[in-house]
C-alpha atoms as a PDB file:
ATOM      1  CA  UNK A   1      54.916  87.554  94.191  1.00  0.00           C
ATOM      2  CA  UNK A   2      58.571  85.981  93.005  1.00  0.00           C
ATOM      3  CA  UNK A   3      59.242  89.792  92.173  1.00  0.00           C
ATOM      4  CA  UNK A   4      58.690  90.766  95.503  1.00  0.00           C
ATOM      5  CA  UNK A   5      60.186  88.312  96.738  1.00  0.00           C
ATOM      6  CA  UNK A   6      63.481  88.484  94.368  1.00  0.00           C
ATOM      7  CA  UNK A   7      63.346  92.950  95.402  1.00  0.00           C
ATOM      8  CA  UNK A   8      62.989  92.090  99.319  1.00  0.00           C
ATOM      9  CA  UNK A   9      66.357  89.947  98.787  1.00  0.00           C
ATOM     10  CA  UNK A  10      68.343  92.385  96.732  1.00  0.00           C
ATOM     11  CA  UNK A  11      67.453  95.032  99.493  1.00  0.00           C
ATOM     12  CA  UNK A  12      68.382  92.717 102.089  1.00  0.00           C
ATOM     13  CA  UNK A  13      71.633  92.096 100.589  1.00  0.00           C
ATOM     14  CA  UNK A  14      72.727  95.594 100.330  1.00  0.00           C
ATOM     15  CA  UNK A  15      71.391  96.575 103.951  1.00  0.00           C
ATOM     16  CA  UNK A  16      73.898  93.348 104.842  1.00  0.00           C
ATOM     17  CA  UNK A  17      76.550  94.750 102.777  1.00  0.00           C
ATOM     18  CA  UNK A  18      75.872  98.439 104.117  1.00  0.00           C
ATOM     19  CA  UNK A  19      76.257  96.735 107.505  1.00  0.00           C
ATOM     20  CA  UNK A  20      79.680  95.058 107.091  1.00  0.00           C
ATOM     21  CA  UNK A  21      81.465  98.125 105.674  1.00  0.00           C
ATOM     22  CA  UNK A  22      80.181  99.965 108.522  1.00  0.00           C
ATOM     23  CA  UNK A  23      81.456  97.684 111.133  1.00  0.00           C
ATOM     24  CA  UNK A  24      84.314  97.234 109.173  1.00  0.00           C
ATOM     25  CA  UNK A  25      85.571 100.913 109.242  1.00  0.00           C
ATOM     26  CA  UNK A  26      84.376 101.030 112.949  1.00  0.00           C
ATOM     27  CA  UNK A  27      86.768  98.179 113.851  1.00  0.00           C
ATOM     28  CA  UNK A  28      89.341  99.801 111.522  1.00  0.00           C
ATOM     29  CA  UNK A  29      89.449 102.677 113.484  1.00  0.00           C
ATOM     30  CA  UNK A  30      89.486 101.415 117.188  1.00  0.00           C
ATOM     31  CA  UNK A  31      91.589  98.896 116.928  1.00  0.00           C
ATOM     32  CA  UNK A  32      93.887 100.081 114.557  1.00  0.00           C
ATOM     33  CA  UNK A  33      97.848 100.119 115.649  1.00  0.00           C
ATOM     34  CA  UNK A  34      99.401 103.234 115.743  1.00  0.00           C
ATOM     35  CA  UNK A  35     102.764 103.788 114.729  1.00  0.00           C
ATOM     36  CA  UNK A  36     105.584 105.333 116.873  1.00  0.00           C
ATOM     37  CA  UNK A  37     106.502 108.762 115.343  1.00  0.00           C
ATOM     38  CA  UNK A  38     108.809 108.566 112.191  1.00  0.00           C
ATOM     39  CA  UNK A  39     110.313 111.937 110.226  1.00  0.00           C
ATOM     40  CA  UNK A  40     109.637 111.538 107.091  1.00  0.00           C
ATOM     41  CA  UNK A  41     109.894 114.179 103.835  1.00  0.00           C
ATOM     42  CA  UNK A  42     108.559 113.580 100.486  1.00  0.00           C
ATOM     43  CA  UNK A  43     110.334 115.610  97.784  1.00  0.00           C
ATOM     44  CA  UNK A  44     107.573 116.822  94.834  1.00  0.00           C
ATOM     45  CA  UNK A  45     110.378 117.213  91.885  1.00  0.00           C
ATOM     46  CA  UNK A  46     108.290 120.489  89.851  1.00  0.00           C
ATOM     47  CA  UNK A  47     109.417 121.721  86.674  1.00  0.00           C
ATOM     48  CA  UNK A  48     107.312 123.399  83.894  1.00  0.00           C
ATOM     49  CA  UNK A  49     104.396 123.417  85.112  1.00  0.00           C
ATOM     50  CA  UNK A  50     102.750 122.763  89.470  1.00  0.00           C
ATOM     51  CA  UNK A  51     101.508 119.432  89.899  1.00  0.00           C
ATOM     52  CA  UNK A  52      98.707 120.420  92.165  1.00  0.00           C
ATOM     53  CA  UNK A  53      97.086 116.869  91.548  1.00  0.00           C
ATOM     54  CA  UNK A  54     100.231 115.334  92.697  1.00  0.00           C
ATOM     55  CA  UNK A  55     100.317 117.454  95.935  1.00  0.00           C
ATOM     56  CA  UNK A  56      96.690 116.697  96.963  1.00  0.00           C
ATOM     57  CA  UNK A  57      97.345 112.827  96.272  1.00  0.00           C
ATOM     58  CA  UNK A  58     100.596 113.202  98.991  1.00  0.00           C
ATOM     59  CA  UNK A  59      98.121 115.197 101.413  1.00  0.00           C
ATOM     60  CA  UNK A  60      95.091 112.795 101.155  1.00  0.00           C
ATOM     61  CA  UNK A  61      97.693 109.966 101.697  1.00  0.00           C
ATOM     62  CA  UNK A  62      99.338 111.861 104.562  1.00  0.00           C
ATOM     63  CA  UNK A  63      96.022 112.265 105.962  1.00  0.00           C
ATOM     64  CA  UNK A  64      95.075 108.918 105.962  1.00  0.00           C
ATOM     65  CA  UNK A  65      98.281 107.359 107.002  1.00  0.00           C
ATOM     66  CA  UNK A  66      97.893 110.028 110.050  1.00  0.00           C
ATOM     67  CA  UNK A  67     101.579 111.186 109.302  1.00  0.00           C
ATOM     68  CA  UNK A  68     103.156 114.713 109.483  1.00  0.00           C
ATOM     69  CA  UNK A  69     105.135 114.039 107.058  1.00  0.00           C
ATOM     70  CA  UNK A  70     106.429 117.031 105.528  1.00  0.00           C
ATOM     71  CA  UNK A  71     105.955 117.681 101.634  1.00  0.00           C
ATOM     72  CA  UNK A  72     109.043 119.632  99.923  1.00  0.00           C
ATOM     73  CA  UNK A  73     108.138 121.225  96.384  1.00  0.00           C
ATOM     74  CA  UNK A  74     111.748 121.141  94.606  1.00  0.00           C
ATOM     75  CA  UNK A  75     111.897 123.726  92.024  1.00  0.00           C
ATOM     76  CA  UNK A  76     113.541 122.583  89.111  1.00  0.00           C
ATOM     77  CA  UNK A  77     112.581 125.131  86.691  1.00  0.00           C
ATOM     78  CA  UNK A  78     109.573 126.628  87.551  1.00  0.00           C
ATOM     79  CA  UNK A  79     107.897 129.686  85.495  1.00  0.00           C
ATOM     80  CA  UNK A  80     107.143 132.799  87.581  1.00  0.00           C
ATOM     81  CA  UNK A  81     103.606 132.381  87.507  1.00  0.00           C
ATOM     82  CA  UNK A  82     104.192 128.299  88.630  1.00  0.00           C
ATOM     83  CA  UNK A  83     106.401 129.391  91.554  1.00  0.00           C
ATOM     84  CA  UNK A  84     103.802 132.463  92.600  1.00  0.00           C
ATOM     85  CA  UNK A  85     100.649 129.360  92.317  1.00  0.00           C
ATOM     86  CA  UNK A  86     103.680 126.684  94.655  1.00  0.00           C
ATOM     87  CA  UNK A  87     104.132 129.375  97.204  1.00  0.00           C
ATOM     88  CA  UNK A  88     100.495 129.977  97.222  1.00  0.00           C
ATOM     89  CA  UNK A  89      99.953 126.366  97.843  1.00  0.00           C
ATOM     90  CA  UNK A  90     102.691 125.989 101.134  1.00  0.00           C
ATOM     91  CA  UNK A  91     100.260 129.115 102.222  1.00  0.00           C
ATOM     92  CA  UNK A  92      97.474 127.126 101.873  1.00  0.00           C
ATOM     93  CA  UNK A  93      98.495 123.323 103.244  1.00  0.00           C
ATOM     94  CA  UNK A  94     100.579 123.101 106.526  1.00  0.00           C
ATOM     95  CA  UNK A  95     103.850 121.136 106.060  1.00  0.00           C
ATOM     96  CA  UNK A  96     104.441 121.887 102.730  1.00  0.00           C
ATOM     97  CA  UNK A  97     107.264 124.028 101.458  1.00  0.00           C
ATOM     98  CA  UNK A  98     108.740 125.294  98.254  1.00  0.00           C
ATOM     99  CA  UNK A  99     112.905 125.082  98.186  1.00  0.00           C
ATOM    100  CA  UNK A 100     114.921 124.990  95.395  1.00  0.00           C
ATOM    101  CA  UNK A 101     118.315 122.178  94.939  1.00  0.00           C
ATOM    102  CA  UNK A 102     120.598 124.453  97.055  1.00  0.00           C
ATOM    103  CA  UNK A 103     118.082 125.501  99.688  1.00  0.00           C
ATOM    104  CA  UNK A 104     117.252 121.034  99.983  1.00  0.00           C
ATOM    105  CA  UNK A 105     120.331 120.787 101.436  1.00  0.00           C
ATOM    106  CA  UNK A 106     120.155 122.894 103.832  1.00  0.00           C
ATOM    107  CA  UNK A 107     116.913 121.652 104.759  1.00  0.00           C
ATOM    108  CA  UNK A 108     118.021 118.000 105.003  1.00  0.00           C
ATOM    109  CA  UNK A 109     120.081 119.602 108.153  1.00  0.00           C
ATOM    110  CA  UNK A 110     117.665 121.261 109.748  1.00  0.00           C
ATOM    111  CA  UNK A 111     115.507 118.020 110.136  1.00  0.00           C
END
């Protein structure tokens, strides 16, 4: 009986718990501010080797800021086969691009 009794409280617990995070998030999203636009560029400094696990942390944070921020992959060294894999990656992920130290500043007056 107590061991019923202690399970039917544990599971109540987490279906409370369950509960709260959902509402939580809910509330999150509608009443969330949103920001007025802002440019914004994050320079990825690559050398040696890509830092693919560095680029997805900037896109999952882009993503859940809600930005369009764009990502620049600064070549500072890169081996052929690193530069082939960073192009291949501004293929795959909009907003990113691959630019070396001469070709930044140009790129800092474009945007």
């Amino acid at each position: 009986m107590a061991v019923m009794l202690l399970r039917d409280g544990v599971i109540a617990l987490l279906a409370a718990i369950g509960l709260t995070v959902i509402l939580w998030g809910a509330a999150e999203l509608i009443f969330r501010k949103r920001e007025g636009h802002s440019a914004a560029v994050v320079v990825l400094p690559m050398c040696g080797t890509a830092v693919e696990y560095d680029l997805q942390t900037l896109l999952a944070q882009r993503r859940r800021l809600g930005s369009d921020a764009a990502i620049v992959l600064l070549d500072r060294g890169l081996s052929d086969e690193d530069r082939r894999r960073a192009e291949w990656l501004t293929k795959r992920y909009e907003g990113v691009v691959l630019l070396t130290a001469d070709e930044l500043t140009e790129y800092w007056k474009r945007t």
